[in-house]
C-alpha atoms as a PDB file:
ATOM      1  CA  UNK A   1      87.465 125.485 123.494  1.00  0.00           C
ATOM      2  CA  UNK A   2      89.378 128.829 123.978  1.00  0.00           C
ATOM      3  CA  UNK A   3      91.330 130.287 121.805  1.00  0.00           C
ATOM      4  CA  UNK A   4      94.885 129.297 124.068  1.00  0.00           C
ATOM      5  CA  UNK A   5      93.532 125.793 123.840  1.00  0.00           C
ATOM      6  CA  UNK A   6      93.588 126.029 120.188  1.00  0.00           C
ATOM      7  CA  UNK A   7      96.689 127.687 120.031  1.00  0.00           C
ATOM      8  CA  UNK A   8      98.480 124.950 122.436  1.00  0.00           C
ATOM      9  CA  UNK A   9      96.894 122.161 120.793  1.00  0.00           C
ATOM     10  CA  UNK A  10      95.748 121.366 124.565  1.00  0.00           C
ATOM     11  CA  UNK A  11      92.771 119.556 125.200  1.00  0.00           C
ATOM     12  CA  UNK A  12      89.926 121.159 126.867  1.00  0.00           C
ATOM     13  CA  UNK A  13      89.992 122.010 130.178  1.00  0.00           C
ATOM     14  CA  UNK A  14      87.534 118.956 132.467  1.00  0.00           C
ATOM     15  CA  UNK A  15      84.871 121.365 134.225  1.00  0.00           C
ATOM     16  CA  UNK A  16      81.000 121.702 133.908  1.00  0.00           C
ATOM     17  CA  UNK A  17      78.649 118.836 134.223  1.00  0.00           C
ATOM     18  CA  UNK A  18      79.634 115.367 133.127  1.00  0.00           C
ATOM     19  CA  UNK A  19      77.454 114.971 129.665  1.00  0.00           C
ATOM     20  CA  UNK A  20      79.378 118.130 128.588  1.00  0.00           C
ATOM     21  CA  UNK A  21      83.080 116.998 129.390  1.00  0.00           C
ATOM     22  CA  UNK A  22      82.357 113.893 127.749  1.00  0.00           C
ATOM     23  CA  UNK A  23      81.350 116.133 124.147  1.00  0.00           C
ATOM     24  CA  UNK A  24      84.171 117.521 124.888  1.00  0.00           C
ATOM     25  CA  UNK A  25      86.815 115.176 124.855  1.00  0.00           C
ATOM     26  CA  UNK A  26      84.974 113.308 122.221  1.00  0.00           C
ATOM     27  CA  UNK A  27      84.954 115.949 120.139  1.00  0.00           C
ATOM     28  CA  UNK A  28      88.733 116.744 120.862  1.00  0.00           C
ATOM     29  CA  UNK A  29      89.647 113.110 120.145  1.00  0.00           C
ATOM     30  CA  UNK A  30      87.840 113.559 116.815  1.00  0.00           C
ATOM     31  CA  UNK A  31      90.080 116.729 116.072  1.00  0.00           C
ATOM     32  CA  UNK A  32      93.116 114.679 116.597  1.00  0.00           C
ATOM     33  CA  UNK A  33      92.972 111.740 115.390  1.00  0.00           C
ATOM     34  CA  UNK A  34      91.492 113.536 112.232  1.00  0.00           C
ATOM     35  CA  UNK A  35      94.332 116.249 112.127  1.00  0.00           C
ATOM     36  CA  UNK A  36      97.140 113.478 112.805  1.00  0.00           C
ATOM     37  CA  UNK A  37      95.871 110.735 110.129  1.00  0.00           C
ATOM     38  CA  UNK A  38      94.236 113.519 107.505  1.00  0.00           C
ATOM     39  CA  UNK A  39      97.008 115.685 107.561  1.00  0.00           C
ATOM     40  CA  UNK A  40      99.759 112.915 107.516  1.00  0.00           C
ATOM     41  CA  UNK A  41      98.705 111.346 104.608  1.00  0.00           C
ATOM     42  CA  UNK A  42      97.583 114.063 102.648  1.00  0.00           C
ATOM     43  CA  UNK A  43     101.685 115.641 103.154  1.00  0.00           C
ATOM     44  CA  UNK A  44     102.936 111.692 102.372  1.00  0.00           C
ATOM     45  CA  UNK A  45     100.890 111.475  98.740  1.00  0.00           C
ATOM     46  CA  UNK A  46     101.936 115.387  98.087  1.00  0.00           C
ATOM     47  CA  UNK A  47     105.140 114.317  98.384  1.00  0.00           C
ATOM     48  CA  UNK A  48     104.101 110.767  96.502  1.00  0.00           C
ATOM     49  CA  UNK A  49     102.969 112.707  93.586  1.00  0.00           C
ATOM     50  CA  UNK A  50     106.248 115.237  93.344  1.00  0.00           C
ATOM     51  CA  UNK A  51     108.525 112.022  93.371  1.00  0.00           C
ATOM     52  CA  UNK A  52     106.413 110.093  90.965  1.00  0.00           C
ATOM     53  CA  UNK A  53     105.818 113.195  88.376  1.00  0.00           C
ATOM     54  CA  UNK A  54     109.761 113.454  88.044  1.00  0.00           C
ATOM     55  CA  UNK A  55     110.490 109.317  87.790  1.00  0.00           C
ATOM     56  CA  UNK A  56     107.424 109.319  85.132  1.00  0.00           C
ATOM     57  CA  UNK A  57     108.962 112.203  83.098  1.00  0.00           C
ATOM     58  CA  UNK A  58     112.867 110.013  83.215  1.00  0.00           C
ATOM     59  CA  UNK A  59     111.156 107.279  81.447  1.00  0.00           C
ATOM     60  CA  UNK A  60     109.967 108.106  78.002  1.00  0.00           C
ATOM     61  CA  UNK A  61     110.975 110.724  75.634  1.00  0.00           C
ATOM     62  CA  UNK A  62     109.614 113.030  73.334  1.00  0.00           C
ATOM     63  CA  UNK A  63     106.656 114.690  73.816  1.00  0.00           C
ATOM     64  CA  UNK A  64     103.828 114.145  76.608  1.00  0.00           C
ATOM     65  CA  UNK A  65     101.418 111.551  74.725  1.00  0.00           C
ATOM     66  CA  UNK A  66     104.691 109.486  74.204  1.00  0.00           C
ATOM     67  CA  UNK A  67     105.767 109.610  78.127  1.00  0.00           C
ATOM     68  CA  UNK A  68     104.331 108.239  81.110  1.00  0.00           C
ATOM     69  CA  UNK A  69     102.286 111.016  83.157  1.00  0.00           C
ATOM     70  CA  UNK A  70      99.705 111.902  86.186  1.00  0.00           C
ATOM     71  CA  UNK A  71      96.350 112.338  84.647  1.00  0.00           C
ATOM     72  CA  UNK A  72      94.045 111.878  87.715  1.00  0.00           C
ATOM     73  CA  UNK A  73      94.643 111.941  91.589  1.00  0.00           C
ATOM     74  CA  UNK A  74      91.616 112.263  93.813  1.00  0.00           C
ATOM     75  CA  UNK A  75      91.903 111.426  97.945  1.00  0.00           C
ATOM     76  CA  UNK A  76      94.200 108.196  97.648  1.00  0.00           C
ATOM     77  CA  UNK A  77      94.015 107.000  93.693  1.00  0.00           C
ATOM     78  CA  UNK A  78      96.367 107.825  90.817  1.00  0.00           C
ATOM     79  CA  UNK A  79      95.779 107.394  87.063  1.00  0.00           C
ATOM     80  CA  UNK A  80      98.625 107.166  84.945  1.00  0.00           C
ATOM     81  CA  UNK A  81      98.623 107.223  81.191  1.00  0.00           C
ATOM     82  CA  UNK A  82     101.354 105.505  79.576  1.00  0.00           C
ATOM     83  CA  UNK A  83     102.823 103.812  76.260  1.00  0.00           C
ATOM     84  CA  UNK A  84     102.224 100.306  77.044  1.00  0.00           C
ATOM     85  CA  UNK A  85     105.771  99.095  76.668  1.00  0.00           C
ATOM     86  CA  UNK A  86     106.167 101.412  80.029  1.00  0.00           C
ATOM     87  CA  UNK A  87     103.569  99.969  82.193  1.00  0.00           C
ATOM     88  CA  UNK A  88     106.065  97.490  83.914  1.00  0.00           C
ATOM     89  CA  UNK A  89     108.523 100.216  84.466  1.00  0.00           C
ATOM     90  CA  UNK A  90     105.642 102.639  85.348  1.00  0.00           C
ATOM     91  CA  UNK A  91     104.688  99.946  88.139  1.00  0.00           C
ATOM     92  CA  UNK A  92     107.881  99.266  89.780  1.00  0.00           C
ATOM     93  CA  UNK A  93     108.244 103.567  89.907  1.00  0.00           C
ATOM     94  CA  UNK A  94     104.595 104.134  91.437  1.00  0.00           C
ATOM     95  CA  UNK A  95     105.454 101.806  94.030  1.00  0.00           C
ATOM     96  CA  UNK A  96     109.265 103.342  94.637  1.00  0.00           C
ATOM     97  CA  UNK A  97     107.950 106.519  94.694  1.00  0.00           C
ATOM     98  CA  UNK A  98     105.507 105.576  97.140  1.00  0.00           C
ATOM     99  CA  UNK A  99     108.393 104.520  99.380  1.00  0.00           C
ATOM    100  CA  UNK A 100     110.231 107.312  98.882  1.00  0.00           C
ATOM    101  CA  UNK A 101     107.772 109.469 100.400  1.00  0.00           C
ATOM    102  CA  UNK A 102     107.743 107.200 103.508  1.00  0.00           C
ATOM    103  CA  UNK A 103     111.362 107.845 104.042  1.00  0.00           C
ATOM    104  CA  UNK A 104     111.015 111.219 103.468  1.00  0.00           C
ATOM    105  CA  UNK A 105     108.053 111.744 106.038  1.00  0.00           C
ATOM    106  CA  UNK A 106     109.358 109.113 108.763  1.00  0.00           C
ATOM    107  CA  UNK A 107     112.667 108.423 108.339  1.00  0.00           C
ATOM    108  CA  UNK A 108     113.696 105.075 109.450  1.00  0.00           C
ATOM    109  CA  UNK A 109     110.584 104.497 111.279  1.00  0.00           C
ATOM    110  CA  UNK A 110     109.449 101.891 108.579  1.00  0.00           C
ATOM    111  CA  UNK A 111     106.234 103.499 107.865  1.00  0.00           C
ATOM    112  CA  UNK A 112     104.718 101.473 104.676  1.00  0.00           C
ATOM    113  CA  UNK A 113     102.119 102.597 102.727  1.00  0.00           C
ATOM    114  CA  UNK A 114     100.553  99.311 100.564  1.00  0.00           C
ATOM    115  CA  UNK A 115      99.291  99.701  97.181  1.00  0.00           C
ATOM    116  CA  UNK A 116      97.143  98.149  94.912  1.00  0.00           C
ATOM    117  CA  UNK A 117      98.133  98.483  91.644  1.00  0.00           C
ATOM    118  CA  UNK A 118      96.515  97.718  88.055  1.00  0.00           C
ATOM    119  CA  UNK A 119      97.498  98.028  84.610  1.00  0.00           C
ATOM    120  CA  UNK A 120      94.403  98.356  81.889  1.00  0.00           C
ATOM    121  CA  UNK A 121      93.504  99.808  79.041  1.00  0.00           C
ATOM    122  CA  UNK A 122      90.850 101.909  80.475  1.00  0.00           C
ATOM    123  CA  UNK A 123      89.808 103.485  84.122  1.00  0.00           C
ATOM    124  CA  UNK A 124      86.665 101.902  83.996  1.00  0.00           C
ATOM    125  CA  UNK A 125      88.315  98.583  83.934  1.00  0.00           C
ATOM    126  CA  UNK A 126      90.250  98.868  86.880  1.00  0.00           C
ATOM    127  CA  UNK A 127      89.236  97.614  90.760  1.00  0.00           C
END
């Protein structure tokens, strides 16, 4: 692929024997589709995370061991540590947050992202 392909986001021009066009357009189907899904939803839980720091940090007071707060994130999971008389409220926010970021990403589009969401007293404990 030349570097004006690259720069156009075209896909690569069809010339040369057939075994090599087909690599070709494989392998530029493989760019997209990764670009377009990676990319999308690694911008939607940056902007998950943002909304969800701020509604964690309106719920408790004090200092941080007596609020609700991001401890872990890793590809598309999300620890939260929180006083246990917060977990229901801590729930209801993960998920509104989540939907927030849809909005914000795709508008009225009604993009939804589902979540599985557990309460326990430990990581390990959780499915």
């Amino acid at each position: 692929m030349g570097a004006a392909q690259a720069d156009l986001g075209e896909a690569p021009e069809q010339t040369g024997p057939r075994d090599q066009r087909d690599r070709e357009r494989r392998a530029w189907g493989r760019f997209t589709r990764n670009f377009v899904v990676q990319g999308t939803g690694a911008e939607w839980a940056l902007c998950w995370l943002a909304d969800l720091r701020n509604r964690l940090w309106r719920l408790g007071e004090g200092r941080l061991e007596q609020r609700p707060h991001l401890v872990f994130f890793l590809h598309d999971e999300v620890v939260v540590h929180t006083p246990e008389a917060l977990a229901p409220a801590v729930v209801e926010e993960v998920r509104r947050s989540a939907a927030e970021a849809g909005r914000l990403l795709f508008g009225s589009f009604g993009v939804d992202f589902p979540l599985d969401v557990a309460v326990v007293r430990s990581w390990a404990e959780a499915g």
